[in-house]
Each structure stands twice: as structure tokens, then as C-alpha cells.
N, C-alpha and C. Protein backbone atom coordinates (compact mmCIF):
# COMPACT_ATOMS: atom_id res chain seq x y z
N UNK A 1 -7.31 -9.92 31.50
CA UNK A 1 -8.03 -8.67 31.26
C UNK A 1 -9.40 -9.02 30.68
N UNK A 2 -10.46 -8.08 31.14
CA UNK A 2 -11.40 -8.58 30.74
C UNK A 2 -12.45 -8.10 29.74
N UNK A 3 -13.16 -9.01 28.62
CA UNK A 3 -12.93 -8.63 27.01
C UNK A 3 -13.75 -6.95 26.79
N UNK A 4 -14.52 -7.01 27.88
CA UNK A 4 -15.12 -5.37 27.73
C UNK A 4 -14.35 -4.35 28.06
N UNK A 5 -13.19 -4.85 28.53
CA UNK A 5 -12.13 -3.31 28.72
C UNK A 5 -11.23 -3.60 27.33
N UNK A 6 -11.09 -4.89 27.05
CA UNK A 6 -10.38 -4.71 25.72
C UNK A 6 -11.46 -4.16 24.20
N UNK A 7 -12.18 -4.26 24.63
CA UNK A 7 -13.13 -3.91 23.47
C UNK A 7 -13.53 -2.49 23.25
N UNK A 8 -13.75 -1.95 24.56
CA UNK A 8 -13.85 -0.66 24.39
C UNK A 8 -12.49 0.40 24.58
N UNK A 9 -11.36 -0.58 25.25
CA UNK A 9 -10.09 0.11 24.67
C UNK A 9 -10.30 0.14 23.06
N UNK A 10 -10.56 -0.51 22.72
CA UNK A 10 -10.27 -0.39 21.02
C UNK A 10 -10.67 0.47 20.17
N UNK A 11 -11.71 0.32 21.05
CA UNK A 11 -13.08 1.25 20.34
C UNK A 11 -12.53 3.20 20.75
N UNK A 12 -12.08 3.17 21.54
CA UNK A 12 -11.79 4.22 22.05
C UNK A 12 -10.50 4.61 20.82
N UNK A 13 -9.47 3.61 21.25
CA UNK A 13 -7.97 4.32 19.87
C UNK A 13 -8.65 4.26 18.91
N UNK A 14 -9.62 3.39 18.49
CA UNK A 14 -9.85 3.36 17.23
C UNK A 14 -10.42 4.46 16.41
N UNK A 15 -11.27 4.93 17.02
CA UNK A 15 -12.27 6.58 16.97
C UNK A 15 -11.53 7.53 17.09
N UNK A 16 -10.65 7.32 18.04
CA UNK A 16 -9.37 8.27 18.00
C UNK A 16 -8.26 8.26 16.94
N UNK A 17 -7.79 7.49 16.44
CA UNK A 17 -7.52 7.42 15.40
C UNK A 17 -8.22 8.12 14.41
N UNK A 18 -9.30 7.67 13.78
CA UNK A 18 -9.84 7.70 12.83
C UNK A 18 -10.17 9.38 12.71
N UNK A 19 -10.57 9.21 14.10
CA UNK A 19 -11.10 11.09 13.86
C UNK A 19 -9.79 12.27 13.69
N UNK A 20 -8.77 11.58 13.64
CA UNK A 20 -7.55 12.47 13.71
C UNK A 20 -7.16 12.55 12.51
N UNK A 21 -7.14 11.09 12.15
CA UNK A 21 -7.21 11.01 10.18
C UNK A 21 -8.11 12.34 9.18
N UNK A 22 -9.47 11.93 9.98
CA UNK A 22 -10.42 12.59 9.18
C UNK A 22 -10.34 14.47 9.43
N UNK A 23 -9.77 14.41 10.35
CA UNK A 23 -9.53 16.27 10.80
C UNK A 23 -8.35 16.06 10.06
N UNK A 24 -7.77 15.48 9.59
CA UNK A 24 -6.35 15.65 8.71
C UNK A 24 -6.56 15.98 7.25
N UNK A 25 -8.25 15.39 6.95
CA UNK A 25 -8.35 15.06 5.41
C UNK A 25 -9.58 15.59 5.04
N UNK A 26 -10.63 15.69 5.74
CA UNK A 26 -11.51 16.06 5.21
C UNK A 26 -12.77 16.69 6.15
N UNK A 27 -11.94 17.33 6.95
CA UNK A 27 -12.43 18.50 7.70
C UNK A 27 -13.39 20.10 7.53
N UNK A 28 -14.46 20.15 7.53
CA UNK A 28 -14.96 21.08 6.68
C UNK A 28 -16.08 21.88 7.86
N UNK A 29 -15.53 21.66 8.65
CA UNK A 29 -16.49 22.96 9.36
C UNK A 29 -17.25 21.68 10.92
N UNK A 30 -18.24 22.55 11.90
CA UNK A 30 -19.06 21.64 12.75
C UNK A 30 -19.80 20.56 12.50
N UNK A 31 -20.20 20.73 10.98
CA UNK A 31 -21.32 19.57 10.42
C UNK A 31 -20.16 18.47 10.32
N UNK A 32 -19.04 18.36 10.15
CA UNK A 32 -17.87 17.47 9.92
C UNK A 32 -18.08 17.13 11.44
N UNK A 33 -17.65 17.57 12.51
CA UNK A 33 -17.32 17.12 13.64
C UNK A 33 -18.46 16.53 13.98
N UNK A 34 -20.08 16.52 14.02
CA UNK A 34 -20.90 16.25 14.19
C UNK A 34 -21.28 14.40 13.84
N UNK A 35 -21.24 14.73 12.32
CA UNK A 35 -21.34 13.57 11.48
C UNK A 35 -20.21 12.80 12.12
N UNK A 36 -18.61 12.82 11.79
CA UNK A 36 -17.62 12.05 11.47
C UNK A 36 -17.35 10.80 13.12
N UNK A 37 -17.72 11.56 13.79
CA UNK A 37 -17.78 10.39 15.51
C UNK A 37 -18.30 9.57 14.99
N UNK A 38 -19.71 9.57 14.56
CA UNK A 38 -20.51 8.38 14.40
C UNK A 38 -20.17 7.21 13.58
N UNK A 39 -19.75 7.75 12.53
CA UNK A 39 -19.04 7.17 11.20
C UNK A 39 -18.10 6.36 11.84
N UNK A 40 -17.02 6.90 12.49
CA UNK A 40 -16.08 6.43 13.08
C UNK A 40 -16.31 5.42 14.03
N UNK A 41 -17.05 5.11 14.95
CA UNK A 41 -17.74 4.50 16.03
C UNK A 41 -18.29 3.16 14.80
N UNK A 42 -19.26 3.11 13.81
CA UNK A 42 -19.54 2.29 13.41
C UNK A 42 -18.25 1.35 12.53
N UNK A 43 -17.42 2.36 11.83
CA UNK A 43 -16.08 1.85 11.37
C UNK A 43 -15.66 0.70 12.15
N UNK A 44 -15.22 1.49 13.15
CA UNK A 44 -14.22 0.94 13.97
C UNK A 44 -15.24 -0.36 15.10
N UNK A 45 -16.71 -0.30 15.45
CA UNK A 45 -17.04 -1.57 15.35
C UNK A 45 -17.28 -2.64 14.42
N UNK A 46 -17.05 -2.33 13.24
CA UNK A 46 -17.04 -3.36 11.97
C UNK A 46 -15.27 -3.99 12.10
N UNK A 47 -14.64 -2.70 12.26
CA UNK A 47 -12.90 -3.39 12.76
C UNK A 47 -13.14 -4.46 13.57
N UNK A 48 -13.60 -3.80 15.03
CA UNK A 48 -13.56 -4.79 16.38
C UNK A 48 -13.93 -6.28 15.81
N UNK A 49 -15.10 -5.97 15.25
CA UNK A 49 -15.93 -7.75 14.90
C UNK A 49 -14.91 -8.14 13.87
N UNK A 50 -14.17 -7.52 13.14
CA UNK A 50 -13.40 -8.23 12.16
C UNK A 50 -12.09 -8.82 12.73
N UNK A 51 -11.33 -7.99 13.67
CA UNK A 51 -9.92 -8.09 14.38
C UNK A 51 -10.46 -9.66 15.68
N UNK A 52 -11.83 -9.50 15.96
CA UNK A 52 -11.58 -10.13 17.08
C UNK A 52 -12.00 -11.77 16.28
N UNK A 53 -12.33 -11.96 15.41
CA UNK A 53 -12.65 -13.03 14.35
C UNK A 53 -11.37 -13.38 14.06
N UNK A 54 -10.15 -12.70 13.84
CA UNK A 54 -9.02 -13.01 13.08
C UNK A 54 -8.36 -13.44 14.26
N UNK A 55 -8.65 -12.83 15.46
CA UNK A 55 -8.03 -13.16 16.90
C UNK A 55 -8.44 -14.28 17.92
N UNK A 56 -9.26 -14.66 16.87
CA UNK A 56 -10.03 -15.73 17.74
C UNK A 56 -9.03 -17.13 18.33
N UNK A 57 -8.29 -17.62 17.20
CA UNK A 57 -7.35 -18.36 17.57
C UNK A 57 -6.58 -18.14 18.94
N UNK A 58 -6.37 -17.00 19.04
CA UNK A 58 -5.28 -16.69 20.31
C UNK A 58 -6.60 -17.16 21.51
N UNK A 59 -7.73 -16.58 20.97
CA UNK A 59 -8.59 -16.39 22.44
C UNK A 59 -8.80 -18.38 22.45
N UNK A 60 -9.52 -19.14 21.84
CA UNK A 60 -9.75 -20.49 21.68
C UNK A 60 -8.70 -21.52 21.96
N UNK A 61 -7.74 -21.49 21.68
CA UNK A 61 -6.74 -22.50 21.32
C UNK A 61 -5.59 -22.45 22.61
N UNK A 62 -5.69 -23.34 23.72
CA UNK A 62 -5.05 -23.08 24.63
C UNK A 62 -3.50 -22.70 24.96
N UNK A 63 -2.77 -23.55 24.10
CA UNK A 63 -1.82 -23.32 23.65
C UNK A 63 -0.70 -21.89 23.24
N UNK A 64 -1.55 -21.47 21.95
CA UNK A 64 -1.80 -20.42 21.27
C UNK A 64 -1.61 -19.11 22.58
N UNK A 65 -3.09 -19.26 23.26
CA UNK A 65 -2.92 -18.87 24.34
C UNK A 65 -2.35 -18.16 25.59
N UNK A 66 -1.55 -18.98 25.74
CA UNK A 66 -0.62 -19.38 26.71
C UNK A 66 0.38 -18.46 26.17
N UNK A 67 0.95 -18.69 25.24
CA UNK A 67 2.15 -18.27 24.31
C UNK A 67 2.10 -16.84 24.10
N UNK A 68 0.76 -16.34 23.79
CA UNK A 68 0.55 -14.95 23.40
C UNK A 68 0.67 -14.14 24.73
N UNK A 69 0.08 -14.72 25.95
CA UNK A 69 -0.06 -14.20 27.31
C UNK A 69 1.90 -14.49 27.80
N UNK A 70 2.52 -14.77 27.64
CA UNK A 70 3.51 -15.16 27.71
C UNK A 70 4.54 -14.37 27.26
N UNK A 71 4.52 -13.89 25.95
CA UNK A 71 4.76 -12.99 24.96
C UNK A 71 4.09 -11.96 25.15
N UNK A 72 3.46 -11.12 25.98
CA UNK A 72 2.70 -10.31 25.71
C UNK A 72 2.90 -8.47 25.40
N UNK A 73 4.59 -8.97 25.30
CA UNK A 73 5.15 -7.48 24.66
C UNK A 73 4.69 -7.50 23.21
N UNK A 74 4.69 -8.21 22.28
CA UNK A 74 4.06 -8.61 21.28
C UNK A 74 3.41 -7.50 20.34
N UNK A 75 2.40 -7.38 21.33
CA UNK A 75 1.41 -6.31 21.11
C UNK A 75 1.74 -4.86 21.09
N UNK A 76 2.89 -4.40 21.54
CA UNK A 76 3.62 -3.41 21.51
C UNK A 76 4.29 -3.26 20.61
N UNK A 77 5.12 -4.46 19.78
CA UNK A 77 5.76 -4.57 18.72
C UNK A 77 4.71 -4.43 17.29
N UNK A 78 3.52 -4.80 17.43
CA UNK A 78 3.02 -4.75 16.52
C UNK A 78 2.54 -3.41 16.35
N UNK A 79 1.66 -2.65 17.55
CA UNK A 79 1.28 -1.51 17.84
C UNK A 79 2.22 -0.27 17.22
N UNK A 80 3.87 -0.82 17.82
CA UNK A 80 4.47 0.24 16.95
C UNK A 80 4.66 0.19 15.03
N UNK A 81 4.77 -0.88 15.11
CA UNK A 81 4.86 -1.10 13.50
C UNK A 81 3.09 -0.32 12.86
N UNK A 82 2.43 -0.42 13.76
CA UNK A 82 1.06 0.15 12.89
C UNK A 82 1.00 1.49 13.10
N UNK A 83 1.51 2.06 13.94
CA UNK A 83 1.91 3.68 14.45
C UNK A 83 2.81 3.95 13.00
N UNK A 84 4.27 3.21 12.62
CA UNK A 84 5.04 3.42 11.55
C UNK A 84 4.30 3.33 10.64
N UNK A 85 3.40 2.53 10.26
CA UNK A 85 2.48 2.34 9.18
C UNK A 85 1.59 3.83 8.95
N UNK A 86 0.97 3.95 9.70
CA UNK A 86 0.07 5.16 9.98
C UNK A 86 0.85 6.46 9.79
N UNK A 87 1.97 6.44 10.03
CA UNK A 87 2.72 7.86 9.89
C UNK A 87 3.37 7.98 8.61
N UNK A 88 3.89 6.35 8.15
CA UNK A 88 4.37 6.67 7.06
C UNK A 88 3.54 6.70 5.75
N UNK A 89 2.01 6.68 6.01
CA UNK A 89 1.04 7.23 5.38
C UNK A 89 0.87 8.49 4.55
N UNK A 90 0.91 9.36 5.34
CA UNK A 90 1.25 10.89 5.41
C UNK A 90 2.68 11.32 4.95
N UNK A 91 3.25 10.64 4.79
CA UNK A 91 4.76 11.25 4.27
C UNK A 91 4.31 11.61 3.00
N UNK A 92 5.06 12.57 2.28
CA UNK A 92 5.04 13.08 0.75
C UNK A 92 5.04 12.06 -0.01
N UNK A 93 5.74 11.05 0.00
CA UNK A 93 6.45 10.17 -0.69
C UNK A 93 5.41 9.36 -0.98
N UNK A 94 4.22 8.87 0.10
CA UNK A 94 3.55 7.91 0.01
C UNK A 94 2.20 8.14 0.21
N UNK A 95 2.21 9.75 0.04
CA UNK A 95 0.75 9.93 -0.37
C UNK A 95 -0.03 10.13 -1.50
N UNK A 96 -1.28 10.21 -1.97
CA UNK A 96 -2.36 9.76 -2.90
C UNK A 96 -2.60 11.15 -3.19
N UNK A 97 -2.66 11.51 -4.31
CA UNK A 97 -4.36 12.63 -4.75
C UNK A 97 -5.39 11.90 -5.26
N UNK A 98 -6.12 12.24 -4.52
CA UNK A 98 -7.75 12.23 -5.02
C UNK A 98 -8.63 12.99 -5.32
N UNK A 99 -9.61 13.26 -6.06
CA UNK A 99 -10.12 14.83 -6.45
C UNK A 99 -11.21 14.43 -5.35
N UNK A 100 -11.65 16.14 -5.57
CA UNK A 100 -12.87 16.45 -4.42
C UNK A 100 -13.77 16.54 -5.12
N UNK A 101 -14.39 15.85 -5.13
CA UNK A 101 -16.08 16.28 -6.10
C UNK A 101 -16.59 17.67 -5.58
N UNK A 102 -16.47 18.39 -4.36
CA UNK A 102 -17.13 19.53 -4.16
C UNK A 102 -16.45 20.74 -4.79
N UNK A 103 -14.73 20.54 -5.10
CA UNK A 103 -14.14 21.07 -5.56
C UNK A 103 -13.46 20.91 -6.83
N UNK A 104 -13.97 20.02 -7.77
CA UNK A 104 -13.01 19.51 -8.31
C UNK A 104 -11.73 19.58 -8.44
N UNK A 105 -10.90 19.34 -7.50
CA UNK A 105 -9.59 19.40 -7.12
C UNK A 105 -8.90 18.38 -6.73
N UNK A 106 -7.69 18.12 -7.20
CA UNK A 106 -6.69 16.95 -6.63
C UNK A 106 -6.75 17.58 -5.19
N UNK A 107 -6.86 16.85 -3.84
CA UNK A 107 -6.01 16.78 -3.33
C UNK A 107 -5.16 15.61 -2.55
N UNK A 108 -4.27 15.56 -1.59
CA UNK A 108 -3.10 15.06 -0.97
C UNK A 108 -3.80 14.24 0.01
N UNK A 109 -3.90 12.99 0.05
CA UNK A 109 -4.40 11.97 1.19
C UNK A 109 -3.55 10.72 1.60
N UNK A 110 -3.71 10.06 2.91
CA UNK A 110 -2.96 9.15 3.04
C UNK A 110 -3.09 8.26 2.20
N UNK A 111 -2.20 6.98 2.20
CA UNK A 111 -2.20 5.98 1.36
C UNK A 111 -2.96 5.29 2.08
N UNK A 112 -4.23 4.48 0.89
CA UNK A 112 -5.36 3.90 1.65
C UNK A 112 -4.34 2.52 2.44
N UNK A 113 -3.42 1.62 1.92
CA UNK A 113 -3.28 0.51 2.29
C UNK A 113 -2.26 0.63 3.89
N UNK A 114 -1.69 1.81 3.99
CA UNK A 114 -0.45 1.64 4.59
C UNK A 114 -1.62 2.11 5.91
N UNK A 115 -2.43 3.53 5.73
CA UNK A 115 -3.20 3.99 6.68
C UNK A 115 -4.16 2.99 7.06
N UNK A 116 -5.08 1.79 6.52
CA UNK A 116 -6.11 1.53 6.91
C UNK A 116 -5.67 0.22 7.24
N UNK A 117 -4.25 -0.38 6.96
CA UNK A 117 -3.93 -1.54 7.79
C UNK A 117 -3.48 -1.51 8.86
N UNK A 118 -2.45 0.12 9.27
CA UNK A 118 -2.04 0.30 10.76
C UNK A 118 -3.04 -0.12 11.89
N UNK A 119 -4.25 1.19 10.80
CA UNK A 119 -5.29 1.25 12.00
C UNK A 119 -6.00 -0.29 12.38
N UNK A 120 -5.75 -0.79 11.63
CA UNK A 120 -6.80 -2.49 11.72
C UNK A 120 -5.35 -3.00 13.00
N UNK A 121 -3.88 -2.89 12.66
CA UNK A 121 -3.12 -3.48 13.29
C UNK A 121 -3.04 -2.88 14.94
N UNK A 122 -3.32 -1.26 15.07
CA UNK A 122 -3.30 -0.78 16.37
C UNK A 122 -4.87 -1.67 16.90
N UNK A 123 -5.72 -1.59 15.74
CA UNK A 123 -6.98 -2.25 16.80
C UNK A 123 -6.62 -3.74 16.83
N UNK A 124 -6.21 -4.31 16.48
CA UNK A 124 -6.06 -5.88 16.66
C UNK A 124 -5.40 -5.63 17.92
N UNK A 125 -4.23 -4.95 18.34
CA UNK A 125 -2.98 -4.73 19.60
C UNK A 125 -3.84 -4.64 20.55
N UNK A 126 -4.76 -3.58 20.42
CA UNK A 126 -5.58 -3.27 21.37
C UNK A 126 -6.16 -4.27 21.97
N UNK A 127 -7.34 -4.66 21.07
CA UNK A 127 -7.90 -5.68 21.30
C UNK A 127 -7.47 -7.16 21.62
N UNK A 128 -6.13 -7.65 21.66
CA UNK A 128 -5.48 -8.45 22.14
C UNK A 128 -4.47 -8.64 22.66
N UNK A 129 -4.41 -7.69 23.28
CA UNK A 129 -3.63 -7.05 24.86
C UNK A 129 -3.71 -7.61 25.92
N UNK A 130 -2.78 -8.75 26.39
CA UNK A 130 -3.09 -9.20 28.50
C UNK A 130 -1.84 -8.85 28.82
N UNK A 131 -2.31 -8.07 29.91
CA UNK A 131 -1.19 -7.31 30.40
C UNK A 131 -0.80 -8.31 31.24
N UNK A 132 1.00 -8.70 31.24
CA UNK A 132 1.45 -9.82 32.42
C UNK A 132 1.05 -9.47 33.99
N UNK A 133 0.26 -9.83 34.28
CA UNK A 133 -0.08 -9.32 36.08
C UNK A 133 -0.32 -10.53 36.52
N UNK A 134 0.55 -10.67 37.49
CA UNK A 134 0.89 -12.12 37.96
C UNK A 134 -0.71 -13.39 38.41
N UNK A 135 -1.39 -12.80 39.07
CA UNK A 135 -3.03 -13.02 39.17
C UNK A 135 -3.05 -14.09 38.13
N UNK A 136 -3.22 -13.54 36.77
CA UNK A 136 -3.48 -13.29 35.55
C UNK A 136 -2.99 -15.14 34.90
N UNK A 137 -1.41 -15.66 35.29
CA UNK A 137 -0.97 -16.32 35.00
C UNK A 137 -1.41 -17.63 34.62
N UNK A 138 -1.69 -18.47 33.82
CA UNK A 138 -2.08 -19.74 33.97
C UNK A 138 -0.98 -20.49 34.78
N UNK A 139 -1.04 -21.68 35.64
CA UNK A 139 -0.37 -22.52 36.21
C UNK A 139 -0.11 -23.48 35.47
N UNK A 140 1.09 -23.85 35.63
CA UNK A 140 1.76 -24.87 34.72
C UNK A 140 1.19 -26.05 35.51
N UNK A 141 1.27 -27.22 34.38
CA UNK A 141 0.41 -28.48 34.82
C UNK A 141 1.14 -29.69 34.49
């Protein structure tokens, strides 16, 4: 697969994500919808450059490689564990108050660690995704 469809897959869940978060939490009218894309878009390319740095090994190391393309349900396993992560964010149990400076008011937000590592873990999935398509295969040597 090739790295500009994985990159802008990412970029795509990732914004999607994020903007679903932010209509969850701190949603306040058109000037919100306006602003929060962009925000999100730069976020989530500071993710990409960070996930694909941590991913670099898989991409470099032939071996490594091989193994991950091989394995490549992988990414599904992890994807769901960051989906569980992300949801179990939002549960009662494991959410945060934080006050609103506009309101001074507690309110109810995800948990920063459980929410902002899913999302790093769905963009890593994303972003290091080869789908088995036979083409695709390295030849054994």
C-alpha cells in the first residue's frame, strides 16, 4: 500500500475522531465547527509525524517487515483495543471534571490518557496497515 493512502487514511480517522471528541466536549455553536477542523488537521499531523517515527522500524528493518506484512491482522487487534480505549474514556467511571473558565463550572470530560492514547493507537493502525493482497507479497529467498 502506498504511504500517501496510508497517510491520508490517517489523517482522515484521525480528524474524524477528534472532531467527534470535540462535538462531545466542547461544542459551542458554528464558530466551534469552523475553528475545531483545523485544530484537528494540525493535531493529528503532529500524530502522523509522531506515529510514523515510532513506526519507522516496521517500515526500515526488513525483517521486522516482513513479519508485520505477514501478521497484518495486527492492526485490527490493536485498532480495536484503541476503539476500547476511546470508549472506555467516556464511561462514568473514568471520566474527569474540569472547570470551564467561560463558565466557571466543573464539567464531565474524557480521560486525557485512555482518550489520547487510543487515538495515537487508531492512528498508528492506520498508518501501518498492508493489506495482504497477494501482488503485495515479498518472495521468499
Amino acid at each position: 500500500m502506498n504511504a500517501a493512502w496510508q497517510i491520508t487514511s490517517a489523517l482522515i480517522v484521525g480528524v474524524c475522531y477528534y472532531m467527534l471528541a470535540m462535538a462531545m466536549t466542547v461544542y459551542d455553536g458554528i464558530l466551534s465547527m469552523m475553528f475545531q477542523p483545523i485544530v484537528g488537521t494540525i493535531l493529528t499531523l503532529i500524530a502522523i509525524a509522531m506515529m510514523s517515527l515510532l513506526g519507522l522500524p516496521i517500515r526500515l528493518m526488513r525483517p521486522l517487515n516482513d513479519w508485520w506484512r505477514k501478521h497484518w491482522w495486527i492492526v485490527f487487534v490493536i485498532g480495536t483495543i484503541a476503539f476500547l480505549m476511546m470508549y472506555a474514556s467516556w464511561m462514568p467511571q473514568f471520566r474527569t471534571k474540569i472547570l470551564d473558565p467561560e463558565t466557571d463550572m466543573e464539567v464531565a470530560s474524557f480521560h486525557p490518557v485512555l482518550a489520547v492514547g487510543g487515538w495515537l493507537l487508531t492512528i498508528f493502525a492506520v498508518l501501518h496497515f498492508y493489506p495482504p493482497l497477494p501482488w503485495m507479497r515479498s518472495k521468499p529467498q
